[in-house]
PDB file of N, CA and C in Angstrom:
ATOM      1  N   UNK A   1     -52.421-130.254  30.996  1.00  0.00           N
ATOM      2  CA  UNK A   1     -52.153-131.356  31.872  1.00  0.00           C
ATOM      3  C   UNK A   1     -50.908-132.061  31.389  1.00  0.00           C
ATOM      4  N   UNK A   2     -50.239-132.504  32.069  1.00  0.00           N
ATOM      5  CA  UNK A   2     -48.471-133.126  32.146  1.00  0.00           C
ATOM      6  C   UNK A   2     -48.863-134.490  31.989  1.00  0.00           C
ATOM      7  N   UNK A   3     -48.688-135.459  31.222  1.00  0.00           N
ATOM      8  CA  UNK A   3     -49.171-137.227  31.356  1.00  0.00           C
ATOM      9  C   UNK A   3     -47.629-137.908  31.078  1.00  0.00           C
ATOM     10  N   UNK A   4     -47.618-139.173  31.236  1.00  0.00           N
ATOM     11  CA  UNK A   4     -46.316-139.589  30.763  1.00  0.00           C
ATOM     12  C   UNK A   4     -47.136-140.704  29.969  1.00  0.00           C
ATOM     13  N   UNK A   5     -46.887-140.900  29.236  1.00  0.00           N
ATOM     14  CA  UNK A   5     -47.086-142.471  28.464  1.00  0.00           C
ATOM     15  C   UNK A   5     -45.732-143.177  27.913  1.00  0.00           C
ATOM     16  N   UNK A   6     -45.823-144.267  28.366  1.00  0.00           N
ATOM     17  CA  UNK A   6     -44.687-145.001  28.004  1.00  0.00           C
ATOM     18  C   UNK A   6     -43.312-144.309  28.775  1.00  0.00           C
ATOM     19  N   UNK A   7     -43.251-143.949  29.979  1.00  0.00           N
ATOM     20  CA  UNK A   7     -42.517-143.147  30.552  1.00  0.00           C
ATOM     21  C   UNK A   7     -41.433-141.785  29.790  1.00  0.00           C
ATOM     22  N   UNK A   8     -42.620-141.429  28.658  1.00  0.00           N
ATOM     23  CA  UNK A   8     -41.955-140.554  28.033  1.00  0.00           C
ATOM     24  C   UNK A   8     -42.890-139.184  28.353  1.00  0.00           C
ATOM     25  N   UNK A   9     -42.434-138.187  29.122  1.00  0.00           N
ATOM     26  CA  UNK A   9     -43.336-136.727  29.953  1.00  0.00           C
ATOM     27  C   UNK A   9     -43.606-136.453  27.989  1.00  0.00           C
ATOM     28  N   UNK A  10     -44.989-135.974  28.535  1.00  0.00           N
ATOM     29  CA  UNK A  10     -46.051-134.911  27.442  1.00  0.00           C
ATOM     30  C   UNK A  10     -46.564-133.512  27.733  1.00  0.00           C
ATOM     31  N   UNK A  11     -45.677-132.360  26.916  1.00  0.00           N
ATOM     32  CA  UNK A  11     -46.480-131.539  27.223  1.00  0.00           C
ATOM     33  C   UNK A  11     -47.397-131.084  27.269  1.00  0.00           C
ATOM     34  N   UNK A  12     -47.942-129.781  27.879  1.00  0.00           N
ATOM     35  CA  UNK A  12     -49.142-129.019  27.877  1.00  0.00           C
ATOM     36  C   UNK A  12     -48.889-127.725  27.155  1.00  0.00           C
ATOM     37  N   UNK A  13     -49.990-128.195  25.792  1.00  0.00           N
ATOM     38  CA  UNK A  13     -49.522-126.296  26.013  1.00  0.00           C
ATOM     39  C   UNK A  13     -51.481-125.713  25.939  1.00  0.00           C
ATOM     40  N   UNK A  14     -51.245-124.680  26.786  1.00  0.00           N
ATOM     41  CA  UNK A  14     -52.339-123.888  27.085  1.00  0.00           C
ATOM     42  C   UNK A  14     -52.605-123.372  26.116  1.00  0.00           C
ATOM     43  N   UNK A  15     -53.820-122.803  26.457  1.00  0.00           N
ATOM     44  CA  UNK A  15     -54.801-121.328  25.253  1.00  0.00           C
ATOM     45  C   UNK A  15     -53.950-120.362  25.431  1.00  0.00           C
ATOM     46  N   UNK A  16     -53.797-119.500  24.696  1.00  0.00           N
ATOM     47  CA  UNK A  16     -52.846-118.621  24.662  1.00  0.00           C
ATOM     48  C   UNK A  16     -53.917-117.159  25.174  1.00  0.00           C
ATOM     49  N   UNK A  17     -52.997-116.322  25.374  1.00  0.00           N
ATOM     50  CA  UNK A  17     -53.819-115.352  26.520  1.00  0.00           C
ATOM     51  C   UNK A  17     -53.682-113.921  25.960  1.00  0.00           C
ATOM     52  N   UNK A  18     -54.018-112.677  26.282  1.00  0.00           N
ATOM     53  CA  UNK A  18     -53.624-111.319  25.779  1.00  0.00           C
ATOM     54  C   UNK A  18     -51.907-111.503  26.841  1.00  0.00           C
ATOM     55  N   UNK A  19     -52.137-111.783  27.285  1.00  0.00           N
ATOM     56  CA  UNK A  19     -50.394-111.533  27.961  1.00  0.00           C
ATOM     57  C   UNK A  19     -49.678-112.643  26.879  1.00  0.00           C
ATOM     58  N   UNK A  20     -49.821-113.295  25.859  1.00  0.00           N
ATOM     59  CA  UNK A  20     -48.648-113.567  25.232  1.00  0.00           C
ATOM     60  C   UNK A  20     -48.418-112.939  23.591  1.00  0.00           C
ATOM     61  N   UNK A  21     -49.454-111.965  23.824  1.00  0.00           N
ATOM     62  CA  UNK A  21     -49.591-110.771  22.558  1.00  0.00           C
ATOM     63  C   UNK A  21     -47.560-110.912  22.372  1.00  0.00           C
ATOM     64  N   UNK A  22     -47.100-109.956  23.197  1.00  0.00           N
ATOM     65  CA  UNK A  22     -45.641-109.464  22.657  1.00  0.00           C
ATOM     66  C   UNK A  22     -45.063-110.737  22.333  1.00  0.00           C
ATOM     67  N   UNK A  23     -44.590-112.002  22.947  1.00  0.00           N
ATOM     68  CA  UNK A  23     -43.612-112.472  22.780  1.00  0.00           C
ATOM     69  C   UNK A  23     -44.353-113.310  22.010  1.00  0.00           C
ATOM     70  N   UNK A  24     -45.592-113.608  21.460  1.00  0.00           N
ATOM     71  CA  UNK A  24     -46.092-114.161  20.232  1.00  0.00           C
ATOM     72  C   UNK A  24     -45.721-113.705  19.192  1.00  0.00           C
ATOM     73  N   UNK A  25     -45.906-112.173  18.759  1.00  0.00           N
ATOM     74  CA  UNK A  25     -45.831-111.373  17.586  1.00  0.00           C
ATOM     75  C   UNK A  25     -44.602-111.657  17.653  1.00  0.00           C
ATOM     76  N   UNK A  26     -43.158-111.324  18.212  1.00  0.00           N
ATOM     77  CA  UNK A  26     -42.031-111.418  18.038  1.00  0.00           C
ATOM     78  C   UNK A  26     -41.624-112.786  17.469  1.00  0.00           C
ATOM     79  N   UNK A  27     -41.879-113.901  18.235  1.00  0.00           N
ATOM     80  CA  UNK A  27     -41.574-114.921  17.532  1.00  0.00           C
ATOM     81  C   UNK A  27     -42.404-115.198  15.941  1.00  0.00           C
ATOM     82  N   UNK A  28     -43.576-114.779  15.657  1.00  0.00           N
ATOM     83  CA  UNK A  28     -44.315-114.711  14.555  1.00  0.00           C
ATOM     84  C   UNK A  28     -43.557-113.980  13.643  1.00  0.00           C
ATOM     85  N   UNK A  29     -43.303-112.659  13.742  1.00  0.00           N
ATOM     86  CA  UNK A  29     -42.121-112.102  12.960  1.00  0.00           C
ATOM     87  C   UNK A  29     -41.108-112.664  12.544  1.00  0.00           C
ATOM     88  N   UNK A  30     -40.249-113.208  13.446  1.00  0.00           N
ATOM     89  CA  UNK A  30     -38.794-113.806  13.226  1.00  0.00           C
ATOM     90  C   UNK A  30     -39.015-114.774  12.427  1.00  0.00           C
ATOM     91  N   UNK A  31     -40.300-115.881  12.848  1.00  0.00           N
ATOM     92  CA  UNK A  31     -40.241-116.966  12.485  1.00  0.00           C
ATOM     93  C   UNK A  31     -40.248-117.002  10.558  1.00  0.00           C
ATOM     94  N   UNK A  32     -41.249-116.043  10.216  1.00  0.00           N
ATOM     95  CA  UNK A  32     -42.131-115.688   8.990  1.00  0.00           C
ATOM     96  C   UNK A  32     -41.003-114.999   8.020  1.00  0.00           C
ATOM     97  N   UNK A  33     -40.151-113.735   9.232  1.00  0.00           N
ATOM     98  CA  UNK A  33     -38.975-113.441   8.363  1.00  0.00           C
ATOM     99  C   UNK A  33     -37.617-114.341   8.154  1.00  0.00           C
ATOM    100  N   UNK A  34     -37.614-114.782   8.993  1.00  0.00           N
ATOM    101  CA  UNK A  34     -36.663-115.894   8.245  1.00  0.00           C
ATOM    102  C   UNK A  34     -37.254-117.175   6.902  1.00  0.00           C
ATOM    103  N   UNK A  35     -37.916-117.400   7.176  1.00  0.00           N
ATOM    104  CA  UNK A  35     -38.522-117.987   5.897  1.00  0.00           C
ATOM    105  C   UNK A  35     -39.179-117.372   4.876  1.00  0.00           C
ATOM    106  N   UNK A  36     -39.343-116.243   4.853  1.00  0.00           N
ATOM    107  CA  UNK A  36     -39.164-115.727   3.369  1.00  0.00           C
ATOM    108  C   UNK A  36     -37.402-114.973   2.637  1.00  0.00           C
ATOM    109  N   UNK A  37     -37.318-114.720   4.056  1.00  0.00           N
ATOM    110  CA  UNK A  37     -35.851-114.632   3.402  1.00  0.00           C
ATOM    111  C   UNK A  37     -34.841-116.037   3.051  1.00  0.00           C
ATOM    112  N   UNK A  38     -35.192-117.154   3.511  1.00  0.00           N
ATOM    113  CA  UNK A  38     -34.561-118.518   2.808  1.00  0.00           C
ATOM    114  C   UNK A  38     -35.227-118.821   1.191  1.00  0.00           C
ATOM    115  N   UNK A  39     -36.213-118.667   1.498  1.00  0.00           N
ATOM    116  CA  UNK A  39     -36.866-118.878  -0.154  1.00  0.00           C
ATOM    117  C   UNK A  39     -36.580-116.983  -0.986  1.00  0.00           C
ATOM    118  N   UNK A  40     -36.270-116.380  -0.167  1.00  0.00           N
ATOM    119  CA  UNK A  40     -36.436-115.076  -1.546  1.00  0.00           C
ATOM    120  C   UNK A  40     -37.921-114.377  -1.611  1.00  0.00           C
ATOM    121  N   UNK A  41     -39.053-114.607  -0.720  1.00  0.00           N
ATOM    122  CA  UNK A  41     -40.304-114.173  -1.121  1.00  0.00           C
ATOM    123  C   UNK A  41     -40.374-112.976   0.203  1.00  0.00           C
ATOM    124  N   UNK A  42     -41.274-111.967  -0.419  1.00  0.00           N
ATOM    125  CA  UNK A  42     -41.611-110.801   0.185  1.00  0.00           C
ATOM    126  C   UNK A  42     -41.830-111.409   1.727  1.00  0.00           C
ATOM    127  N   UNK A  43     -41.892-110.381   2.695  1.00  0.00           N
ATOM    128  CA  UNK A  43     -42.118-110.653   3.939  1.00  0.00           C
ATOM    129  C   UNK A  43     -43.171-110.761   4.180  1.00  0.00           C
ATOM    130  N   UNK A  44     -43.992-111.319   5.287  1.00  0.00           N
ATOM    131  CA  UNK A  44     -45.599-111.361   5.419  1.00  0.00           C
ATOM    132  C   UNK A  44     -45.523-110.140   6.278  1.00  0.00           C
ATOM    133  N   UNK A  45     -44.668-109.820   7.198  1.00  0.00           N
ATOM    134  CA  UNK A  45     -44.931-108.780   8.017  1.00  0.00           C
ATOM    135  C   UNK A  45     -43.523-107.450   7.813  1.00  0.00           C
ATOM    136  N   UNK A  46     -44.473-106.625   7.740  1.00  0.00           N
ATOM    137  CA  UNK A  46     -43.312-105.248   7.918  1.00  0.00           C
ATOM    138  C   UNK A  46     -42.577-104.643   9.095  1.00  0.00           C
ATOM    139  N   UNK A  47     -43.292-105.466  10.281  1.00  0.00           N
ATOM    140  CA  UNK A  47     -42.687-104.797  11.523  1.00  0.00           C
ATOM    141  C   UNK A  47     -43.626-105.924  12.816  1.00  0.00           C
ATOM    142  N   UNK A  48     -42.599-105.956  13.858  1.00  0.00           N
ATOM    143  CA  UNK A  48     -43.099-106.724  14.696  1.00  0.00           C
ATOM    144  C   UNK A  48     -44.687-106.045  15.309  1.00  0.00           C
ATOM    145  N   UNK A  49     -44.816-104.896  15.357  1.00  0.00           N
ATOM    146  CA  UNK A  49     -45.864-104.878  15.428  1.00  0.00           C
ATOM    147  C   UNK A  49     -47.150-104.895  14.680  1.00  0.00           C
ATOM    148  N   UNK A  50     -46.910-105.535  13.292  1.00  0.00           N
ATOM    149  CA  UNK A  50     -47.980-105.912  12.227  1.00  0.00           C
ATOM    150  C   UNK A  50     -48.151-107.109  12.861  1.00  0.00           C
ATOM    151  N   UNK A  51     -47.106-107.728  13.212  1.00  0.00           N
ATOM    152  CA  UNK A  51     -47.749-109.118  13.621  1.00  0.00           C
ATOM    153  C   UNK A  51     -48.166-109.228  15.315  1.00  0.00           C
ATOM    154  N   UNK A  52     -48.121-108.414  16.015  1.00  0.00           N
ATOM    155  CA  UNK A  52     -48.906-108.340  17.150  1.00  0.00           C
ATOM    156  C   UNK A  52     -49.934-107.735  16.778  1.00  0.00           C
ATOM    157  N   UNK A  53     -50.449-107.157  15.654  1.00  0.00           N
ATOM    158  CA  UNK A  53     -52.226-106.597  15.309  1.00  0.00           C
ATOM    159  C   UNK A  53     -52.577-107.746  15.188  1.00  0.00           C
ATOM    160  N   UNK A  54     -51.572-109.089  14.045  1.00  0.00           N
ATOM    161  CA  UNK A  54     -52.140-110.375  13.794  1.00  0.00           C
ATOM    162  C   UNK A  54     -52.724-111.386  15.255  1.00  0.00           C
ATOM    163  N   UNK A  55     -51.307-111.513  15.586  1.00  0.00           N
ATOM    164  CA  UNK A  55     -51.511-112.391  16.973  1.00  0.00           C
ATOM    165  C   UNK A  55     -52.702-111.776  18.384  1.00  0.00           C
ATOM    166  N   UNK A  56     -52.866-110.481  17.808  1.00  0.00           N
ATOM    167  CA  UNK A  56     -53.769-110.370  18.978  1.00  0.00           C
ATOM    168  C   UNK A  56     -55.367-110.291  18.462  1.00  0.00           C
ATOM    169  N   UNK A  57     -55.030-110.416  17.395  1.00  0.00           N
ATOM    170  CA  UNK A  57     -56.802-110.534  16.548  1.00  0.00           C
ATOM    171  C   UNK A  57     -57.042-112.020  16.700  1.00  0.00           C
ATOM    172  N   UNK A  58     -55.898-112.948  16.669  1.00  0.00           N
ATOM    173  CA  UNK A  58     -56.590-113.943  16.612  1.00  0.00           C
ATOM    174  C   UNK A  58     -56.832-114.533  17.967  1.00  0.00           C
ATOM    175  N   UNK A  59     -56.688-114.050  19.261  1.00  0.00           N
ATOM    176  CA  UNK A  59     -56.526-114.636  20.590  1.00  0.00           C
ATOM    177  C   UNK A  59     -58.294-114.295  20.866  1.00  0.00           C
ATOM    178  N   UNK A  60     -58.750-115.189  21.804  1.00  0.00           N
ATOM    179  CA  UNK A  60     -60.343-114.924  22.113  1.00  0.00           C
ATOM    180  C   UNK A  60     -60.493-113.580  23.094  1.00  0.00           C
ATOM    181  N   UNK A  61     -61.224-113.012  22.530  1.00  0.00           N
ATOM    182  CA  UNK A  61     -61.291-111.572  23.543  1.00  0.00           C
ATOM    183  C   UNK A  61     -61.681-111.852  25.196  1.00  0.00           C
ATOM    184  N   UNK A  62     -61.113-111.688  26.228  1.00  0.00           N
ATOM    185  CA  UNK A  62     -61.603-112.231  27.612  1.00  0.00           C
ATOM    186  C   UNK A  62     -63.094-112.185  27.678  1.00  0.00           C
ATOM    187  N   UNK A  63     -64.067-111.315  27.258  1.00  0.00           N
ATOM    188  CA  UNK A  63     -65.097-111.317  27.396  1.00  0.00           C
ATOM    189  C   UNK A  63     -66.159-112.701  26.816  1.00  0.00           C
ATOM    190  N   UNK A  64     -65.502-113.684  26.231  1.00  0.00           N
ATOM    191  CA  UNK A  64     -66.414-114.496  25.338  1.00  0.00           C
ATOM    192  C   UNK A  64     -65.258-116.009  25.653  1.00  0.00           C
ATOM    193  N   UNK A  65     -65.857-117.053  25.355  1.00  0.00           N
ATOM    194  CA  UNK A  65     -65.520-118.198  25.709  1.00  0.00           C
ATOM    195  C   UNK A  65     -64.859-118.554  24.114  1.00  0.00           C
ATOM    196  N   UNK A  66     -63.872-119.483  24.442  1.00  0.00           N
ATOM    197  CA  UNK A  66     -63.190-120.257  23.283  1.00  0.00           C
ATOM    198  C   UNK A  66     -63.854-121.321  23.481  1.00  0.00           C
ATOM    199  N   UNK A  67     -64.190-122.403  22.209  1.00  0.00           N
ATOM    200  CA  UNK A  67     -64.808-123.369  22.318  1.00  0.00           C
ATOM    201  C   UNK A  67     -63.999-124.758  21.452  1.00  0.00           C
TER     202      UNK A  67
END
């Protein structure tokens, strides 16, 4: 839902869905590899698709309710 308080707009952000699997993992990647490469520490992920196994394990399976 969109509200304004104090005439300043508030976003919405939704539950996230199996359709934002790809462009989740991608930004999860980038995000994770750039910050271990500023500090020097190993990567959390080896490939954008390690982190779409991540991002899509953690999304609620359609069959079952998020609570």
């Amino acid at each position: 839902m969109l509200a304004t308080d104090k005439g300043h707009q508030m976003t919405r952000i939704r539950p996230m869905t199996q359709a934002d699997a790809n462009e989740g993992a991608r930004i999860c990647y980038k995000a994770f590899n750039a910050i271990a490469a500023r500090h020097n520490f190993p990567s959390d992920f080896r490939s954008v698709q390690q982190a779409h196994d991540l991002v899509a394990a953690l999304q609620p399976h359609p069959d079952t309710s998020a609570s």
